[in-house]
Structure formats: structure tokens, C-alpha cells
Protein backbone atom coordinates (compact mmCIF):
# COMPACT_ATOMS: atom_id res chain seq x y z
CA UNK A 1 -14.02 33.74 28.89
CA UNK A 2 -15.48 30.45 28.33
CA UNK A 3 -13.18 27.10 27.08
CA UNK A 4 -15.65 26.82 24.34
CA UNK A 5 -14.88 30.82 23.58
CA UNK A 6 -11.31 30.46 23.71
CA UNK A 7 -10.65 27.81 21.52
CA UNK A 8 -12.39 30.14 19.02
CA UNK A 9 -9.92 32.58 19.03
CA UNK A 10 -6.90 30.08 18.99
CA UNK A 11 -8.23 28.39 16.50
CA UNK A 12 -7.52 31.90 14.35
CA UNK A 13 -3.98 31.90 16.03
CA UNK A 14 -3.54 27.83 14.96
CA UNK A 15 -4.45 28.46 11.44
CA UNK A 16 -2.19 31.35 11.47
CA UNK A 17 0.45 29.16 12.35
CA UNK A 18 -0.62 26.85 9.06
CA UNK A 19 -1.30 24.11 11.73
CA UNK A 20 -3.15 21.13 9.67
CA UNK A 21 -7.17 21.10 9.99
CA UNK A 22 -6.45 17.90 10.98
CA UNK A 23 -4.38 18.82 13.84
CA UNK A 24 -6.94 21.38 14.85
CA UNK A 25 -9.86 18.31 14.65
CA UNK A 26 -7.86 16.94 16.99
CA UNK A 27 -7.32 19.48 19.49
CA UNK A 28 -10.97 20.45 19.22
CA UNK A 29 -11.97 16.91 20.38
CA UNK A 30 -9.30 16.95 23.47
CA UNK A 31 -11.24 20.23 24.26
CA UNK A 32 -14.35 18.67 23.89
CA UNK A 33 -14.20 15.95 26.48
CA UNK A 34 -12.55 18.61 28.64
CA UNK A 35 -16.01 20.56 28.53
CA UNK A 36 -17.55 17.32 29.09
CA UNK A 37 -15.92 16.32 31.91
CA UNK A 38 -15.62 19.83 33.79
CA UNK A 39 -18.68 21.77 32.05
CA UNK A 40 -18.03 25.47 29.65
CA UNK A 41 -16.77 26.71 32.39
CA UNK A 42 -14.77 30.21 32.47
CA UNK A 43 -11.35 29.47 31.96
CA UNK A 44 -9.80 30.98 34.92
CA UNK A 45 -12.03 28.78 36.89
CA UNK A 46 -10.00 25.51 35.86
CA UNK A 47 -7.27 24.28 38.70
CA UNK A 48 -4.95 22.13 38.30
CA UNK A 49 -6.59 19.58 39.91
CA UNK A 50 -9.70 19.59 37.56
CA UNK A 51 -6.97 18.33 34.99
CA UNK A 52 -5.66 15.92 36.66
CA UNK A 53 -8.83 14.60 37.88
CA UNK A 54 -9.60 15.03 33.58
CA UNK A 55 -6.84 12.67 33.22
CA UNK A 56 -7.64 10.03 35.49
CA UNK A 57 -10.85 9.91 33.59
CA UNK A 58 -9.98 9.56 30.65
CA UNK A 59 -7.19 6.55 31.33
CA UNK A 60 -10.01 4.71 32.48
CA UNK A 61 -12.03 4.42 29.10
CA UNK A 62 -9.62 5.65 26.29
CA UNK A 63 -6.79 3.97 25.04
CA UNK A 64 -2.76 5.31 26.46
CA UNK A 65 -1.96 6.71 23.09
CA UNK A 66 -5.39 8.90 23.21
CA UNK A 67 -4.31 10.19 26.61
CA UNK A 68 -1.10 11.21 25.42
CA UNK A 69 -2.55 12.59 22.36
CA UNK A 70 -4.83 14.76 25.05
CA UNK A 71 -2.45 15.96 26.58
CA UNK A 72 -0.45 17.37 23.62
CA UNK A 73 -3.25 19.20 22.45
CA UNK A 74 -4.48 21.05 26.16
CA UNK A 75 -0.81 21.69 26.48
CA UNK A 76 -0.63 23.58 23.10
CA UNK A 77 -3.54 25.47 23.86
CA UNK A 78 -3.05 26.42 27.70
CA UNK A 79 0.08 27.72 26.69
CA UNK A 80 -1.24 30.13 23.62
CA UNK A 81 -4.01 31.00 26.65
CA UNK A 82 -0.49 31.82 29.02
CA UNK A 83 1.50 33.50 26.04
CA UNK A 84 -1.77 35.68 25.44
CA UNK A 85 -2.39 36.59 29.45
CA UNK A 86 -5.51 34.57 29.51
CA UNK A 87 -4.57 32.33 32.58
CA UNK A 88 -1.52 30.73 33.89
CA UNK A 89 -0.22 27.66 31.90
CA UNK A 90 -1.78 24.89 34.54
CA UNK A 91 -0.45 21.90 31.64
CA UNK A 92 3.23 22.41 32.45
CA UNK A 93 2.56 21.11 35.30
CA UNK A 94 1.07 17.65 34.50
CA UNK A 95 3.67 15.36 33.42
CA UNK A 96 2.86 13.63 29.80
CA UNK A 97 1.32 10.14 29.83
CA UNK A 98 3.51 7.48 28.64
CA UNK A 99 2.81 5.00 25.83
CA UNK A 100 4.85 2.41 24.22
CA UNK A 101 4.51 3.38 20.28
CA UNK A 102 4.00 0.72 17.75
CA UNK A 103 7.02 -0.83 16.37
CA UNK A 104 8.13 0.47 13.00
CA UNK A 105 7.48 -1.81 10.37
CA UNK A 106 8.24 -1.00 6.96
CA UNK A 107 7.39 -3.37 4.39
CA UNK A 108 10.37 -5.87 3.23
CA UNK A 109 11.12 -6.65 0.13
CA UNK A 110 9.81 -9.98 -0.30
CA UNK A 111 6.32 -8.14 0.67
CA UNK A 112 6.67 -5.32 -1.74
CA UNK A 113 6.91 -8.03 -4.30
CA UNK A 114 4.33 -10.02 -3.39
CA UNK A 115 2.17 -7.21 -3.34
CA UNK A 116 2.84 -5.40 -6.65
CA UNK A 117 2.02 -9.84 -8.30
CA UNK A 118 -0.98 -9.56 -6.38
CA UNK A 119 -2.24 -6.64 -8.52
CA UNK A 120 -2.17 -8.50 -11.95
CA UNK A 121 -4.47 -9.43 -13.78
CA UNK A 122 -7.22 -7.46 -12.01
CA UNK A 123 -9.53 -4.78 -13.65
CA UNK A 124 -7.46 -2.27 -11.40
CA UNK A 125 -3.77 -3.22 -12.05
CA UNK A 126 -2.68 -0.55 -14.01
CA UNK A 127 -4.11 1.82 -11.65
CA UNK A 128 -2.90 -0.23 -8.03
CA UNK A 129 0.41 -0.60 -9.17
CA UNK A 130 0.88 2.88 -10.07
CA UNK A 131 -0.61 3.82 -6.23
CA UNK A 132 1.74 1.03 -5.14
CA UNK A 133 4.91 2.34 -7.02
CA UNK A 134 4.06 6.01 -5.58
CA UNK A 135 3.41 5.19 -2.20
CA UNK A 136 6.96 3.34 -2.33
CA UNK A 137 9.14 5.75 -4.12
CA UNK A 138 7.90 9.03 -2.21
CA UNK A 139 6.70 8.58 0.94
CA UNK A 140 3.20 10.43 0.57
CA UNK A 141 1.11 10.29 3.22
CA UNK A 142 -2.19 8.83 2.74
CA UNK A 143 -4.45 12.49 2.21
CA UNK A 144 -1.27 13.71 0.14
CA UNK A 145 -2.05 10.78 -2.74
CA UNK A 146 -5.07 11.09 -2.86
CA UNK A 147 -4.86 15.02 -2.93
CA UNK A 148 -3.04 15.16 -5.60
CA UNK A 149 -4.22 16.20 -9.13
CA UNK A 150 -3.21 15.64 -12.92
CA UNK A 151 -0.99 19.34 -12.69
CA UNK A 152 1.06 18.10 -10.01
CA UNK A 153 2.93 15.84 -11.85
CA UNK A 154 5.55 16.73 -13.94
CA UNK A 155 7.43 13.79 -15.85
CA UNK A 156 10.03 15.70 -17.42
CA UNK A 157 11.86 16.68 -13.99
CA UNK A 158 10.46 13.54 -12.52
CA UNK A 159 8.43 15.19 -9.53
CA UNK A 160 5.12 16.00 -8.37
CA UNK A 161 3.80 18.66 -5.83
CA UNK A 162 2.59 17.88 -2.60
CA UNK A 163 -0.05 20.88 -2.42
CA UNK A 164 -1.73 19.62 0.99
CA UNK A 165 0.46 18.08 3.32
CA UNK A 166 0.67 18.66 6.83
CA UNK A 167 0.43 22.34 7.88
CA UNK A 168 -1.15 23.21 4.28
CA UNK A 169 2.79 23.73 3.08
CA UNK A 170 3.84 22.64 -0.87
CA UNK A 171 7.02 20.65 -1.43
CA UNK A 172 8.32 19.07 -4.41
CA UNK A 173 9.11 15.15 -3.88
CA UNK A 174 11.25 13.37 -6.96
CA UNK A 175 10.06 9.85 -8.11
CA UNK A 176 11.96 7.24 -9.75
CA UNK A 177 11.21 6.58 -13.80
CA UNK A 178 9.26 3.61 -13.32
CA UNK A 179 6.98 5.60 -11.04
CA UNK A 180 6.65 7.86 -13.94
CA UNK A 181 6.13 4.96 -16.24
CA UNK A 182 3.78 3.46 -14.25
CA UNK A 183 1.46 6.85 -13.36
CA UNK A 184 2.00 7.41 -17.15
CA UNK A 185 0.41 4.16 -18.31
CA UNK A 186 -2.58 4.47 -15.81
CA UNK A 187 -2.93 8.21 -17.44
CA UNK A 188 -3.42 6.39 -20.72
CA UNK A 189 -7.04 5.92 -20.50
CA UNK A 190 -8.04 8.88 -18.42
CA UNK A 191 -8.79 12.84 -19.92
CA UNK A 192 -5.94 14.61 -19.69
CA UNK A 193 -7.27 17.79 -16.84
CA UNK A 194 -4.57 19.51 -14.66
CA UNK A 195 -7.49 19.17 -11.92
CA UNK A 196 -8.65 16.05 -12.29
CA UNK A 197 -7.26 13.52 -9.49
CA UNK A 198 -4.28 11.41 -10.20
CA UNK A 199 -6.25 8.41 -8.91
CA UNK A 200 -9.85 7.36 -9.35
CA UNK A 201 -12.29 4.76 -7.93
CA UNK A 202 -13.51 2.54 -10.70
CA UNK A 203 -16.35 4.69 -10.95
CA UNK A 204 -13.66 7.70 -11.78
CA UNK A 205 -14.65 9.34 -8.31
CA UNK A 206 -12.09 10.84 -5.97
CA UNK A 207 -10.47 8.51 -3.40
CA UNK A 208 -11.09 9.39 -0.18
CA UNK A 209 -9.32 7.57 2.90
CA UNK A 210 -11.39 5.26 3.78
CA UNK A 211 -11.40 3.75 0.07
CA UNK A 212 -8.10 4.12 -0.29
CA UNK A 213 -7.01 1.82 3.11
CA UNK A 214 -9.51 -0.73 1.94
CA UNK A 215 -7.53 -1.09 -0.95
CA UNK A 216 -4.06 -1.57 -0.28
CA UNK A 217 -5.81 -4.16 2.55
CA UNK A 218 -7.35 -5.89 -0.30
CA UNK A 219 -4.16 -6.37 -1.66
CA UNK A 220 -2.47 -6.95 1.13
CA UNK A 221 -4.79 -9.85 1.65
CA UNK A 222 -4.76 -11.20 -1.74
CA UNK A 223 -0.23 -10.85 -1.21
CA UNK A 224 -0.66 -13.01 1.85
CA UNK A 225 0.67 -9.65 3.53
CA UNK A 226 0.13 -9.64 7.33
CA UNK A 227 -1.03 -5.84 8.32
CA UNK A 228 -0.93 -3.99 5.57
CA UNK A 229 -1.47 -0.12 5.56
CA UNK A 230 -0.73 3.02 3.41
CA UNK A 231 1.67 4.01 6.44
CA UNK A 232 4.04 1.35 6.18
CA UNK A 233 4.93 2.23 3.05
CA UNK A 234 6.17 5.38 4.05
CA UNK A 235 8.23 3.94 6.55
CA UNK A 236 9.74 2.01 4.02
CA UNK A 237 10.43 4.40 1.98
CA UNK A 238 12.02 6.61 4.97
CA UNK A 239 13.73 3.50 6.06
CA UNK A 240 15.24 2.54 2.46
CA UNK A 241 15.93 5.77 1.42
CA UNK A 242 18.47 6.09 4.94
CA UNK A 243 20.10 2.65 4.44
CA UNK A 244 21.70 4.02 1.12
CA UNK A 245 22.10 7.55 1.73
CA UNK A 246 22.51 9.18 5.08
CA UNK A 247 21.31 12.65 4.30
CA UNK A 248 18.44 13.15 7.02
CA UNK A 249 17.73 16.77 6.09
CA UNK A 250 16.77 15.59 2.45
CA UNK A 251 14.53 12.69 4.19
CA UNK A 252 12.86 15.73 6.38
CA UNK A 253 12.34 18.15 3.62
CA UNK A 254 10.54 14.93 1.38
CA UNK A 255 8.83 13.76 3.94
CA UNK A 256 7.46 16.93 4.88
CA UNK A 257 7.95 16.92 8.37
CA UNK A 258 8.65 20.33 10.37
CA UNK A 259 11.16 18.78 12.54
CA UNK A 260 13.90 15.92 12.42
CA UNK A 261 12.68 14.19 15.54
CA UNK A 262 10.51 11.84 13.63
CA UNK A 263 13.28 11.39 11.06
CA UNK A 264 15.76 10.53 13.67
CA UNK A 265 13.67 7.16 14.25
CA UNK A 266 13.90 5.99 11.16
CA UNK A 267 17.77 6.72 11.20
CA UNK A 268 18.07 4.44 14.31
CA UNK A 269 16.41 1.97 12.60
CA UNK A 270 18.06 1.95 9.78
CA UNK A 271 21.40 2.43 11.95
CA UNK A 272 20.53 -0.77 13.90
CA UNK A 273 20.68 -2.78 10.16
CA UNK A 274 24.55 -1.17 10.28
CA UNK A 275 25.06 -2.13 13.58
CA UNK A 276 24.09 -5.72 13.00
CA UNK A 277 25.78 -5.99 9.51
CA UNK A 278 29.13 -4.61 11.60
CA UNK A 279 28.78 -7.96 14.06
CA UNK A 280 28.65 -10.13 11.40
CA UNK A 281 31.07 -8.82 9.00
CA UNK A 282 33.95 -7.60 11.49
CA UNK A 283 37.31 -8.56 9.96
CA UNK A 284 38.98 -7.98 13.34
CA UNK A 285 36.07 -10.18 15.15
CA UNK A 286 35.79 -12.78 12.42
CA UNK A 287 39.76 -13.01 12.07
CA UNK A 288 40.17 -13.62 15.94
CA UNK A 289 42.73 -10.43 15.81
């Protein structure tokens, strides 16, 4: 069996697994310069030091975090291509590449605030603050706001429905009343159908990604805010919501992530704020006890 072959047949056992068609775009490109680099060659033809050699490639002319993100994938599939009998899992035997992740950054107040001014008195304001407000008070993910439609939101329990999220799995995510108010107000002006969008271009198209980024950067720009991107909003929110209330399996279940390892970075940051507030505030430091 070919590598082009067998990626046909996991991608029927990925999608089983409600992996993201994102995720599986991704793994289909790792594949891709894998056949590149060694031909479609039959899979039990692949040593170990074809990968390796794959590797080295790569870190010459793609970036450490694409490496890594290589690796991830080749390693999911070789060992569904193991599990199945296909051929022996040859991954487990590379070591991962390293790469130093960006810093965290969530947005700080001051920013947030700057940001949310910058919006007024533009033809958009209603509609920007309301995408500001959401962003901040639930943590969506850039594809889940602009996923989501009219008959997701419901005001009287103060929720909406994230219908697309990662791995294609619905969760409910509360928002604060003047997220309501504000999603309300924008709602004003546009026909009330469950399927329509919540959010529209200003020619009442959907928003895809691309428009989407270019608008909180826009507003970034115009808030003198250094960096700006959906992202960081959702780090806020994670970071916030952890700095007043502990509880890192609610964070998980609203963030929509499958695990708590991602959450668990956002507790040490927020524990490191605890830490530092500790120094300073000591009674038995500050008292000289």
C-alpha cells in the first residue's frame, strides 16, 4: 500500500474519531512533503532513516514550529498504520523537535479599553463592539464566531452554541449581559433568521477568517494596540476567567479543549500573578517577622 493510499483510509478512521478538518488539512500537508521528499512509495518500504533524513530537510527551509507540527501529524498516522498491522510504528522512534512557543499574551486591560474607544463613531461600531465584547467574554475561537448563526444565541439563559468547534463537538458557553446587550443592539437592524450569521461584512456577507483578522488589526491599529489578534483574546479570557475562579475543568469544558494540558498554561500564568502578588503583600515578609 502506497502513503498516498493509506492516508485515504485513515482519513475515514480520523473523521471517525471527530478529528477537526482542520487537523486533517494539516496532517495531509505533513504527508504531502513526505511524498515529496521520499516519492508514493509503498509504505513498508519507508526506514527509519528516510524520516530522519525527512527531518533534516525540512529544518533547513521550514520554520521549528512547522517541524514540530510534522512530526505530530506522521506520528499520529504511523501509529493508526501500527495499531492496524500496516507497518511497524518507525515515529516512536524519532524524538520530537523542540520549539520555544510564543509567549502568552492576553490583552490587558488598559488595551481592552482602548480598543472597544477605538470602535466609536465608525459605520461598524455597533457591530465591532459586539465581536469585541464576544471574543472577550467567551473565549471563541476565531472559525467558532464566525460560525455561529442567529439560533445559537439564546438571551434568556445568556448562552450561545458553539456548533463547530474543534473536533465538530457542540458546547454551550455563557456570556455576560452586556454581551447580550451588545449582540442584541447589533441584531437591531438585521432580519431576524435562526440561520443567518451572527456577524456580517458591511455588505451583510459571511465573515470568513481572513476578514475577520483584518479587522480586529484595524482596530488594533486605530487603539494604538501593538499585535493584535482574535487569539489573544481568548487568552485573556482563559487568563481572567482563572485569576477569579480556579475551576480549570469549567475553563476546559468552555474552551472546548479535549484535554487540560493547554488549560494548565494558562493556570501557571495566572498562578505566577499569585505568586508575585504573595511577594509583595507578605505580612510575615513586609513585617520583618
Amino acid at each position: 500500500m502506497k502513503i498516498s493510499q493509506a492516508f485515504v483510509l485513515y482519513t475515514v478512521h480520523a473523521r471517525a474519531r471527530a478529528l477537526s478538518p482542520r487537523t486533517i488539512t494539516g496532517y495531509k500537508a505533513a504527508l504531502d512533503q513526505l511524498i515529496r521528499f521520499v516519492q508514493d512509495v509503498e509504505i513498508g518500504d519507508i526506514k527509519r532513516d528516510d524520516l530522519l533524513a525527512f527531518f533534516a530537510d525540512q529544518a533547513e527551509s521550514k520554520s521549528p514550529r512547522t517541524v514540530w507540527t510534522y512530526h505530530v501529524a506522521l506520528s499520529a498516522i504511523w501509529r493508526w498504520l501500527d495499531a492496524e498491522g500496516y507497518t511497524s510504528n518507525l515515529m516512536s522512534t524519532i524524538n520530537r523537535p523542540r520549539f520555544h512557543a510564543k509567549e502568552i499574551q492576553p490583552y490587558t486591560k488598559t488595551e481592552i479599553t482602548a480598543m472597544l474607544g477605538a470602535v466609536r463613531d465608525l459605520s461598524t461600531e455597533v457591530r465591532n463592539r459586539a465581536i469585541l465584547l464576544t471574543l472577550l467574554d467567551t473565549g471563541l475561537r476565531a472559525s467558532e464566531l464566525i460560525d455561529l448563526v442567529r439560533g445559537d444565541i439564546d438571551y434568556r439563559s445568556q448562552s450561545l452554541i458553539v456548533r463547530h468547534g474543534k473536533g465538530d463537538k457542540s458546547r454551550t458557553v455563557p456570556f455576560s449581559p452586556p454581551t447580550g446587550e451588545a449582540i442584541r443592539k447589533y441584531h437591531q437592524d438585521i432580519l431576524d433568521v435562526p440561520d443567518c450569521p451572527v456577524f456580517l461584512t458591511e455588505e451583510a456577507k459571511p465573515f470568513n477568517r481572513a476578514y475577520l483578522l483584518t479587522v480586529i488589526k484595524r482596530i488594533g491599529e486605530r487603539a494604538g494596540v501593538a499585535g493584535a489578534n482574535v487569539h489573544r483574546f481568548r487568552h485573556t479570557f482563559a487568563v481572567e476567567f482563572l485569576r477569579t475562579n480556579p475551576n480549570v475543568f469549567a475553563l476546559q469544558k468552555m474552551l472546548g479543549h479535549n484535554s487540560l494540558e493547554t488549560v494548565q498554561v494558562y493556570l501557571q500564568l495566572a498562578q505566577s500573578d499569585i505568586d508575585k502578588a504573595h511577594r509583595v503583600g507578605s505580612p510575615v515578609k513586609n513585617w520583618g517577622l
